[in-house]
Protein backbone atom coordinates (compact mmCIF):
# COMPACT_ATOMS: atom_id res chain seq x y z
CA UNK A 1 0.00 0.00 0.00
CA UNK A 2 1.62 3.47 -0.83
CA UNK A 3 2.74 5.57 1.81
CA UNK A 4 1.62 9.63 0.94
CA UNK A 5 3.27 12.29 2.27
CA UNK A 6 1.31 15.36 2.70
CA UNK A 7 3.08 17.58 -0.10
CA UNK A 8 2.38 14.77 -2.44
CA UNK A 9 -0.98 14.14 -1.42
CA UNK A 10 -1.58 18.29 -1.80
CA UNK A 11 -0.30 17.16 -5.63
CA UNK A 12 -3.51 15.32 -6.15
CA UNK A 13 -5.61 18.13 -6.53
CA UNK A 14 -8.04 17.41 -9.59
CA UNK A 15 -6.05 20.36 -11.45
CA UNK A 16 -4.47 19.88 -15.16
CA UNK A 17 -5.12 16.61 -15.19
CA UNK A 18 -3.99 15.45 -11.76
CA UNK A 19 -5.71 12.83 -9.50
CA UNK A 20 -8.34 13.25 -7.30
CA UNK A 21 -7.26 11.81 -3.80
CA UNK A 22 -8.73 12.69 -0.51
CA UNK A 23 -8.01 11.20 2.72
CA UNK A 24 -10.71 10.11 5.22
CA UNK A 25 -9.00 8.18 8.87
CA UNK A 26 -5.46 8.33 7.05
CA UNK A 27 -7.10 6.25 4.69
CA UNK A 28 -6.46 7.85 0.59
CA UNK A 29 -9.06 7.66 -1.39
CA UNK A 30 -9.03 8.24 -5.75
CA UNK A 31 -12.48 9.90 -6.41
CA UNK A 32 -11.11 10.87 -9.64
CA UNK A 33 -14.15 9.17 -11.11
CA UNK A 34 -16.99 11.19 -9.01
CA UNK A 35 -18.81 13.46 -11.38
CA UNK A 36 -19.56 15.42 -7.71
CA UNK A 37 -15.50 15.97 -7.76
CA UNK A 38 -15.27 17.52 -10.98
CA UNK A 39 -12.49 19.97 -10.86
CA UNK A 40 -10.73 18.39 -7.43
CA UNK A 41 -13.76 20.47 -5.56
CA UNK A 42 -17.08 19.01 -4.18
CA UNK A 43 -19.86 21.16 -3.77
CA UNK A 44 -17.89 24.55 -4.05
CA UNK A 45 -16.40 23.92 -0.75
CA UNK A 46 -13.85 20.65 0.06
CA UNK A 47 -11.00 20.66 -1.77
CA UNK A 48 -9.13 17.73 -2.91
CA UNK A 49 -5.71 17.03 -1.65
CA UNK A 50 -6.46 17.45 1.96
CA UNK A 51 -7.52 15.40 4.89
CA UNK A 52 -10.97 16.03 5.32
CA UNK A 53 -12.26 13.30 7.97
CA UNK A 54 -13.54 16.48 10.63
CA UNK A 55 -15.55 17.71 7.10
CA UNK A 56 -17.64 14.01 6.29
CA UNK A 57 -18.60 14.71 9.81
CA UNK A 58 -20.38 17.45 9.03
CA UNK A 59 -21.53 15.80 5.61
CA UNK A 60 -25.15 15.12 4.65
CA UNK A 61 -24.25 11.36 3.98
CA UNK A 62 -22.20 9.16 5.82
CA UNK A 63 -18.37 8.19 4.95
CA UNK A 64 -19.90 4.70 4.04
CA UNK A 65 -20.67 6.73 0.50
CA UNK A 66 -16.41 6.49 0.11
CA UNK A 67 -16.15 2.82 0.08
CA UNK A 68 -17.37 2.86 -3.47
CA UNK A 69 -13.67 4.47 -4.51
CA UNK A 70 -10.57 2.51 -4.77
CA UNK A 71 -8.10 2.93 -1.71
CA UNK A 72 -5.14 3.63 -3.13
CA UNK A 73 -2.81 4.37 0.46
CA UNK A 74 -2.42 6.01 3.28
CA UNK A 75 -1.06 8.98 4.56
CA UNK A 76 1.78 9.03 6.55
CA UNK A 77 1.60 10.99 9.97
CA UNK A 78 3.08 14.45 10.12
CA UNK A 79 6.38 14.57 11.86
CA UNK A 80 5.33 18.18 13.77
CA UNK A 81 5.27 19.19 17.37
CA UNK A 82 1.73 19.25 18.09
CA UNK A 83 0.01 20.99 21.30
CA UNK A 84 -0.13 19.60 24.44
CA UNK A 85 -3.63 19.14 25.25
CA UNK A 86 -5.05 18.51 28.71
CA UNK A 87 -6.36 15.23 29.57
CA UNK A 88 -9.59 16.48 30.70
CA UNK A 89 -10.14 18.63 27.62
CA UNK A 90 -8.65 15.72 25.89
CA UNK A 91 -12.02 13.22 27.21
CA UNK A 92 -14.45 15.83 26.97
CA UNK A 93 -12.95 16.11 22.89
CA UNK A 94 -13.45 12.62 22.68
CA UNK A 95 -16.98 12.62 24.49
CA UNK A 96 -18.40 15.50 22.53
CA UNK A 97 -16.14 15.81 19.35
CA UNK A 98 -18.13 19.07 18.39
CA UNK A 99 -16.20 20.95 20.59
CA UNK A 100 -12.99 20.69 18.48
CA UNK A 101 -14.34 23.14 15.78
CA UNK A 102 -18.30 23.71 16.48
CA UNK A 103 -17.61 26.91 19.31
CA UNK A 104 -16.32 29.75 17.52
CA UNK A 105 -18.82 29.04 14.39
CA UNK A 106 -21.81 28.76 16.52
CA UNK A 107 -21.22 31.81 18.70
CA UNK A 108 -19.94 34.24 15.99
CA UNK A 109 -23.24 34.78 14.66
CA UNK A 110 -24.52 36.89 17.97
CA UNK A 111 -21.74 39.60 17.60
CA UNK A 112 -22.43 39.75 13.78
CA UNK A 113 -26.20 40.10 14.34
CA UNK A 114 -25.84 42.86 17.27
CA UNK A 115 -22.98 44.90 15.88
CA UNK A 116 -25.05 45.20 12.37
CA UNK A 117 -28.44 46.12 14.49
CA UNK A 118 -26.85 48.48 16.48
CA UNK A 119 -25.88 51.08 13.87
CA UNK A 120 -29.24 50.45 11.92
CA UNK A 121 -31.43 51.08 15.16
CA UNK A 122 -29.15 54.48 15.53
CA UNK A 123 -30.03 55.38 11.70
CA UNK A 124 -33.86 54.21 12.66
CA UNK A 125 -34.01 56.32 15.45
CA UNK A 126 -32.48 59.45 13.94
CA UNK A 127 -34.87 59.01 11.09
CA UNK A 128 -37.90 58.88 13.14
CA UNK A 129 -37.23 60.70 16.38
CA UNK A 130 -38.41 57.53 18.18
CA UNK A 131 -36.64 57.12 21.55
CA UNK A 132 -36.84 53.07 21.89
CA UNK A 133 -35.50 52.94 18.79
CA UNK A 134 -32.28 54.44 20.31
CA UNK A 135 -32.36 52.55 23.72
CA UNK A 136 -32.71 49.10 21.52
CA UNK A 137 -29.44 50.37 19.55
CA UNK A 138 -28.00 50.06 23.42
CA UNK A 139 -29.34 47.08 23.88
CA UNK A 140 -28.04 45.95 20.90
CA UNK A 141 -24.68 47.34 22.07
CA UNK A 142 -24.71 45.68 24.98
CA UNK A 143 -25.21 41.93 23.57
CA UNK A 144 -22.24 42.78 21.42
CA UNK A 145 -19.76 43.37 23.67
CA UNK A 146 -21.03 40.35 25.73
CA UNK A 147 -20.87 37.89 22.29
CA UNK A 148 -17.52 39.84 21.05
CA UNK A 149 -15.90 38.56 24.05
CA UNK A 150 -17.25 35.02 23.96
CA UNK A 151 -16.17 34.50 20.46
CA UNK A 152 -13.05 36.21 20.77
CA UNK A 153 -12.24 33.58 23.40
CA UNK A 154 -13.24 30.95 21.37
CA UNK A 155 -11.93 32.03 18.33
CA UNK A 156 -8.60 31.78 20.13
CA UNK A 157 -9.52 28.26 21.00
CA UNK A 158 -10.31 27.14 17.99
CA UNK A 159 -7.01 28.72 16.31
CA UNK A 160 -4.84 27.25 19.27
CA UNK A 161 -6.78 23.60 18.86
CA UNK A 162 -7.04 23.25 15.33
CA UNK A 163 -4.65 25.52 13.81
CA UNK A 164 -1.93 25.21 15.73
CA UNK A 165 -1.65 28.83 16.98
CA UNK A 166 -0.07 29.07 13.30
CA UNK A 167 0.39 33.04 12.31
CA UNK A 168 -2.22 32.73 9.45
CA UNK A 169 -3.56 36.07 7.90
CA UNK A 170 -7.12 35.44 8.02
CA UNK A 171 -6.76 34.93 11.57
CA UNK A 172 -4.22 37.97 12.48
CA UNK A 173 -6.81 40.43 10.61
CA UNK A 174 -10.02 39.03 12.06
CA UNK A 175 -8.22 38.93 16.18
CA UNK A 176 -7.23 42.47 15.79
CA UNK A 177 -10.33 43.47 13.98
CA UNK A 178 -12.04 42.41 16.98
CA UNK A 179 -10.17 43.58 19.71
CA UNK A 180 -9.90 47.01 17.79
CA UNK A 181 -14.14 46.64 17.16
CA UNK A 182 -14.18 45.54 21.80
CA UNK A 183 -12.71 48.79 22.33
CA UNK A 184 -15.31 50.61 20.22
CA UNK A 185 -17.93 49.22 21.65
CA UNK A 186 -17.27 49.26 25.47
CA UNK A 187 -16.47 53.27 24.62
CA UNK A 188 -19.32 53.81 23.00
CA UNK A 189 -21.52 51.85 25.56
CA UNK A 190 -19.81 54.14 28.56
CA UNK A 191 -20.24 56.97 26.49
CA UNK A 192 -24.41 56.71 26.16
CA UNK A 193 -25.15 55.65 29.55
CA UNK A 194 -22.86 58.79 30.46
CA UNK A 195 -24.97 61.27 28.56
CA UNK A 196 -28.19 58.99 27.60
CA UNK A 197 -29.19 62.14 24.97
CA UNK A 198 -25.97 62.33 23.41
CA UNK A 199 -27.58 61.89 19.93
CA UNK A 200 -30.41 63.89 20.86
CA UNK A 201 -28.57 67.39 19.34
CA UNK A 202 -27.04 65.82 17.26
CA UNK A 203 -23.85 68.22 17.72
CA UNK A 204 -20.22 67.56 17.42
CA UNK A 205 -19.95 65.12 20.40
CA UNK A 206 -22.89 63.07 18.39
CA UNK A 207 -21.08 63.27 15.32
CA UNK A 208 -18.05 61.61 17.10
CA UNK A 209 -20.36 59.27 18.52
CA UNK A 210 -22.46 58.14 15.69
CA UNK A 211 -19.30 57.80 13.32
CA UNK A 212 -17.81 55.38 16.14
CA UNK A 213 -21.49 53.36 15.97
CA UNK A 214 -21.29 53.42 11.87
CA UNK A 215 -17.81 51.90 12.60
CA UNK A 216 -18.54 48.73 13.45
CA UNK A 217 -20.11 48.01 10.77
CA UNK A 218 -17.28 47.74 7.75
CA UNK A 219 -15.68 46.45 10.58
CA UNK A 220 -17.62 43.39 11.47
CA UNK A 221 -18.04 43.32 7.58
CA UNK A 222 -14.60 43.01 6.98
CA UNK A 223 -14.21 40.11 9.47
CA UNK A 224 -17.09 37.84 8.57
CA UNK A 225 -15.61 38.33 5.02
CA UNK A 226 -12.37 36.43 6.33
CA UNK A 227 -13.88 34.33 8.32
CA UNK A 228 -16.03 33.05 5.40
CA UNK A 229 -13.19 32.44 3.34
CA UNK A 230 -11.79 30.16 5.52
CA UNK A 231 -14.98 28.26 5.57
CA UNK A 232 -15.71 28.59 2.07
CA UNK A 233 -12.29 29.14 -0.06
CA UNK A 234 -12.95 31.17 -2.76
CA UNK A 235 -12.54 29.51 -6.20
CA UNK A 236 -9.85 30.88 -8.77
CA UNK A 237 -11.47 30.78 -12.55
């Protein structure tokens, strides 16, 4: 049985010709024949090349569906220093493996949703002249910073877990985007329960203060953008 290495494996990409090999439990598979891995991609998101056992979890079939491919090897384990993980976090891994990459995914989506309302409940409430429009904007603000923090934490997790604390750009951008977007928030949250009408005159301190709020927008733009493409790698024509 033929022993891959992981640069050769990355070789069998679909591209110009080349195989199409993935590798499911070290186990490398030639789907060269699927019609659903035309290109070396399968449904505009798994790349071939790669491991991808953690993806079939996540698949709408089973990895039973890969027995109808020929095994053609296995892939030979990385020689790298991996991270010392401790054996309770190791169990509870083990126990409940959706806590190896399910955490910062699932809890993203709050900071997203609250950072894009807040702005739009500001715009609402200048618009109208509508007071709870303006106190759900702080609302708003407030679940943000909460959600901010809880998937900055496990953003770091994940990264440290899966990725190996590895400098990757995606990641860089998106943890100082956020601890940049923190600081905005938790200023802008003293700031209105300071001077609850600060947007009332709508002078130069609510200028200053509104700009901040429209902030956070391109900001948590910019970072769902990156995080999306790490998700969902962007295909080159």
């Amino acid at each position: 049985m033929k022993k891959f290495d992981p640069e050769e494996l990355a070789q069998c990409d679909g591209k110009d010709g080349r195989p199409v090999h993935i590798v499911h439990q070290g186990r490398v598979i030639d789907v060269s024949n699927s019609k659903l891995w035309k290109g070396g991609v399968h449904m505009k998101r798994h790349h071939a090349g790669k491991d991808l056992t953690t993806d079939i979890q996540a698949a709408p079939h089973g990895p039973e569906v890969l027995d109808r491919y020929p095994h053609v090897g296995i892939l030979k384990k990385e020689e790298v220093s991996k991270i010392k993980i401790p054996k309770a976090l190791s169990r509870l891994l083990v126990k409940f493996p959706m806590l190896r990459r399910h955490p910062h995914p699932m809890t993203v989506h709050f900071p997203i949703v609250f950072m894009f309302c807040t702005p739009v409940f500001n715009i609402i409430y200048l618009i109208t002249g509508i007071k709870p429009f303006e106190l759900t904007a702080l609302h708003c603000l407030a679940g943000g910073i909460f959600f901010t923090v809880v998937a900055l934490i496990t953003g770091f997790y994940t990264w440290w877990l899966n990725y190996l604390a590895k400098p990757l750009r995606p990641v860089t951008i998106k943890r100082r985007l956020a601890i940049i977007m923190l600081v905005i928030e938790i200023v802008v949250f003293v700031w209105r329960i300071k001077v609850p009408g600060v947007l009332d005159s709508f002078g130069i301190a609510g200028l200053v203060y509104f700009l901040l709020v429209l902030s956070l927008l391109p900001i948590i733009t910019v970072m769902g953008w990156y995080g999306a493409k790490m998700t969902f790698p962007i295909e080159k024509e």
